[in-house]
C-alpha atoms as a PDB file:
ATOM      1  CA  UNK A   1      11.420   9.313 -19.805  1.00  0.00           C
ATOM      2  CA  UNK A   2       9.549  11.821 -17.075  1.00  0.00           C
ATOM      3  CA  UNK A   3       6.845  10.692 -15.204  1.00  0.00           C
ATOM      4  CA  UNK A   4       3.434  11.048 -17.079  1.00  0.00           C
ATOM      5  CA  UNK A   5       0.596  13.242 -16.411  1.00  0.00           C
ATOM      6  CA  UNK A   6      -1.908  10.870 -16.696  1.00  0.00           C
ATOM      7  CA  UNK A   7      -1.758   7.267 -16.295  1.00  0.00           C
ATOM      8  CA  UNK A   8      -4.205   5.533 -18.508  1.00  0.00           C
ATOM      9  CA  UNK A   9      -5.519   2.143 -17.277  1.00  0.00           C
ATOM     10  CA  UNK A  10      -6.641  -0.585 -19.559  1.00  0.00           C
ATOM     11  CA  UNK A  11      -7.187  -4.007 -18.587  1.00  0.00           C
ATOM     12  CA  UNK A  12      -8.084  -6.549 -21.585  1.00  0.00           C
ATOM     13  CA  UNK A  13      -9.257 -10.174 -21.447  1.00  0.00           C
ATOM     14  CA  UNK A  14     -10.022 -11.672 -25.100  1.00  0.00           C
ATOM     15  CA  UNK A  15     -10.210  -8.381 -26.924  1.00  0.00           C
ATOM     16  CA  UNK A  16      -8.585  -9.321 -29.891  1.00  0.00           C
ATOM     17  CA  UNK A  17     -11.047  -7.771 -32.021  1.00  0.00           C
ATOM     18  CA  UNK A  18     -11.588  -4.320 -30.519  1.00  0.00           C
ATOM     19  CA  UNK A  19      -8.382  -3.652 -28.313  1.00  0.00           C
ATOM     20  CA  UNK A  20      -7.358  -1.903 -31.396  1.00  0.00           C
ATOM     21  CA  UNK A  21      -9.409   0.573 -32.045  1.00  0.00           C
ATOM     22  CA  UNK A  22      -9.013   1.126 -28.047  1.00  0.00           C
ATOM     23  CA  UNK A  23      -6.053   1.593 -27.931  1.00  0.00           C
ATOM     24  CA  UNK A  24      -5.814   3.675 -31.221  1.00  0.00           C
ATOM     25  CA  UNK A  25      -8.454   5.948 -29.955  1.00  0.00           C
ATOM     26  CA  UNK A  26      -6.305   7.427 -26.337  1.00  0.00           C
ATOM     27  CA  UNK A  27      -2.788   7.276 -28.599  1.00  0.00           C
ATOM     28  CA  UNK A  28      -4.495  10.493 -31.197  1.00  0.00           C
ATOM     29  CA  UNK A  29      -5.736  12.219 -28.184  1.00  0.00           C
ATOM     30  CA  UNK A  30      -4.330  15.640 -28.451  1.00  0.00           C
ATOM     31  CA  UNK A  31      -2.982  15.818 -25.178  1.00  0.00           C
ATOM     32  CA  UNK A  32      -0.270  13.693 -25.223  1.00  0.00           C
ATOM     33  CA  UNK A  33       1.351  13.415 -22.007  1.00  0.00           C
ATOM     34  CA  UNK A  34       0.526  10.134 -20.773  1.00  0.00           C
ATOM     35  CA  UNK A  35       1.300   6.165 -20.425  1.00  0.00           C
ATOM     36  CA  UNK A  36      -1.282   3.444 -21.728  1.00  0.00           C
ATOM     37  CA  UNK A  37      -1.017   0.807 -19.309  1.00  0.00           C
ATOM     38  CA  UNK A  38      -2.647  -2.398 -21.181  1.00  0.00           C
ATOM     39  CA  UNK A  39      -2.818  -5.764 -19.373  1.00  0.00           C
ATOM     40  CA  UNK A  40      -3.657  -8.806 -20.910  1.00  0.00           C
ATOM     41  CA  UNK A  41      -5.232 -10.725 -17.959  1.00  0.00           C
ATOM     42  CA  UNK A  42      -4.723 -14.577 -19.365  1.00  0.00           C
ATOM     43  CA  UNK A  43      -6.478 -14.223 -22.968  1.00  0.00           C
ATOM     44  CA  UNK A  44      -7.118 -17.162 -24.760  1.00  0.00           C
ATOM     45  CA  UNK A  45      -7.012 -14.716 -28.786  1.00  0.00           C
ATOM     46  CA  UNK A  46      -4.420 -12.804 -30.204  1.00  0.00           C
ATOM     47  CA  UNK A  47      -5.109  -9.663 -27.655  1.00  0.00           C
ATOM     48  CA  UNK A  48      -1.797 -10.228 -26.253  1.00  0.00           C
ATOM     49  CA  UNK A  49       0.178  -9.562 -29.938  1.00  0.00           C
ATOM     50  CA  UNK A  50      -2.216  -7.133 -30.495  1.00  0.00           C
ATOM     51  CA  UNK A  51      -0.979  -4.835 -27.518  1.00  0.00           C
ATOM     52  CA  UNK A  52       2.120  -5.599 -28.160  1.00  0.00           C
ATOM     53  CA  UNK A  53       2.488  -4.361 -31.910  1.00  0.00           C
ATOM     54  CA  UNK A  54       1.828  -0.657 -30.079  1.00  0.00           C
ATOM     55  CA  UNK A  55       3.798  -1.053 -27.280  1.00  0.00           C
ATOM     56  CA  UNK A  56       6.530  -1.593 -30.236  1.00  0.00           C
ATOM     57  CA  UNK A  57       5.309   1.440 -31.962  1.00  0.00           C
ATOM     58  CA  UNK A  58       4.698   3.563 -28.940  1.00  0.00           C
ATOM     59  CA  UNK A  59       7.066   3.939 -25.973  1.00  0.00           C
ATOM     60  CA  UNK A  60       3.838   5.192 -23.729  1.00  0.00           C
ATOM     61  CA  UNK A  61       1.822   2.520 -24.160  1.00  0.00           C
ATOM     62  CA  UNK A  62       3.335  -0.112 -21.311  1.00  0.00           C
ATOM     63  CA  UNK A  63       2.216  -3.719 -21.501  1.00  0.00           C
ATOM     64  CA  UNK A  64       1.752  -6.657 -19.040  1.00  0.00           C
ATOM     65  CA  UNK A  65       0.994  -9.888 -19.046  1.00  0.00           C
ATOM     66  CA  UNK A  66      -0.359 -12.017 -16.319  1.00  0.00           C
ATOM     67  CA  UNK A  67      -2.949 -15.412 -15.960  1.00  0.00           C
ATOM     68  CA  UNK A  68      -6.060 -14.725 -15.282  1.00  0.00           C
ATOM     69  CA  UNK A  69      -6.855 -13.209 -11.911  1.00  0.00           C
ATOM     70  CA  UNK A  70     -10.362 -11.077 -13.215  1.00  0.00           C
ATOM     71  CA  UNK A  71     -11.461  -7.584 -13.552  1.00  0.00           C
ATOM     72  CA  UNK A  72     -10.962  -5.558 -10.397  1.00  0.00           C
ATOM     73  CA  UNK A  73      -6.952  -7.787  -9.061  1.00  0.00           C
ATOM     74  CA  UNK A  74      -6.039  -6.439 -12.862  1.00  0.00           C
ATOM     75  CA  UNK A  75      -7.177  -2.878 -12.085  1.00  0.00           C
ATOM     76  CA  UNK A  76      -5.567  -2.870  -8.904  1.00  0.00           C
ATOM     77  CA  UNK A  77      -2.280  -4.004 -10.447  1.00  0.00           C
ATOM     78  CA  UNK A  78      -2.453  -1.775 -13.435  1.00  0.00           C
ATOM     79  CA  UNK A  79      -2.959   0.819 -10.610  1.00  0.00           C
ATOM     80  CA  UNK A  80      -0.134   0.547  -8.447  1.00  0.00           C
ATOM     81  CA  UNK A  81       1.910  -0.055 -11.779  1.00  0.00           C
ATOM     82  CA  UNK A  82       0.849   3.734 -12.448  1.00  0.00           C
ATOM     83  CA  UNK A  83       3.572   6.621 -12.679  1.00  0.00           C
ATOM     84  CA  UNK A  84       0.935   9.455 -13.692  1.00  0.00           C
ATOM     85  CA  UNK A  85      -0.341  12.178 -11.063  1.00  0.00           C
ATOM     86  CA  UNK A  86      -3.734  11.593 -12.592  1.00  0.00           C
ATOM     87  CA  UNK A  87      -5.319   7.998 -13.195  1.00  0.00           C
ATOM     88  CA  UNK A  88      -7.862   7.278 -16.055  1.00  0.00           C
ATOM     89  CA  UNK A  89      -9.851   3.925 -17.172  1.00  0.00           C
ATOM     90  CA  UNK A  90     -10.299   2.537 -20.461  1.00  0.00           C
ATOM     91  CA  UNK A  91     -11.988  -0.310 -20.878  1.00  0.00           C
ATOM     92  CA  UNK A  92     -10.845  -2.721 -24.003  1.00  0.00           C
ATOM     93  CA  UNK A  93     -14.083  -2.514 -26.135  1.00  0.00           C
ATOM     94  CA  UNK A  94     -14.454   1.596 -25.495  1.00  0.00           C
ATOM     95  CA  UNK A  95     -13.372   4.351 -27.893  1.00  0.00           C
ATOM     96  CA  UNK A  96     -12.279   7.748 -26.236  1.00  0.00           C
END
């Protein structure tokens, strides 16, 4: 796969009801060249399997797992974990 335009950024902590539509809502974006990176930083809900059932579906939509280390260590990872010329931030709960 080439390296992505954009790198998306999307951390998620127990957004099992909402990571979703998230994540439903950058994949039908007409421009398509880009990753999704999603990590689940140490949810206690089904967020994880829900990320996962795209990343399955979706070979630019990357997922990681981790405990929980909190909003901005997450971002940073999910940062340097970008391959994209351009980085962008979702949060879990927003629709694009």
């Amino acid at each position: 796969m080439k390296k992505p335009t954009i790198s998306v950024l999307m951390p998620a902590y127990n957004a099992e009801y909402f990571i979703s539509e998230a994540i439903e809502s950058i994949l039908v974006q007409t421009f398509s060249d880009f990753e999704l990176i999603v990590i689940n930083d140490g949810s206690t809900d089904g967020t994880l399997a829900e990320i996962q059932k795209y990343a399955e579906k979706d070979n630019r939509v990357r997922v990681f797992n981790q405990k929980n280390l909190g909003f901005v260590p997450t971002l940073n990872k999910a940062r340097l974990l970008a391959q994209g010329d351009i980085i962008a931030r979702m949060d879990a709960d927003d629709i694009s």
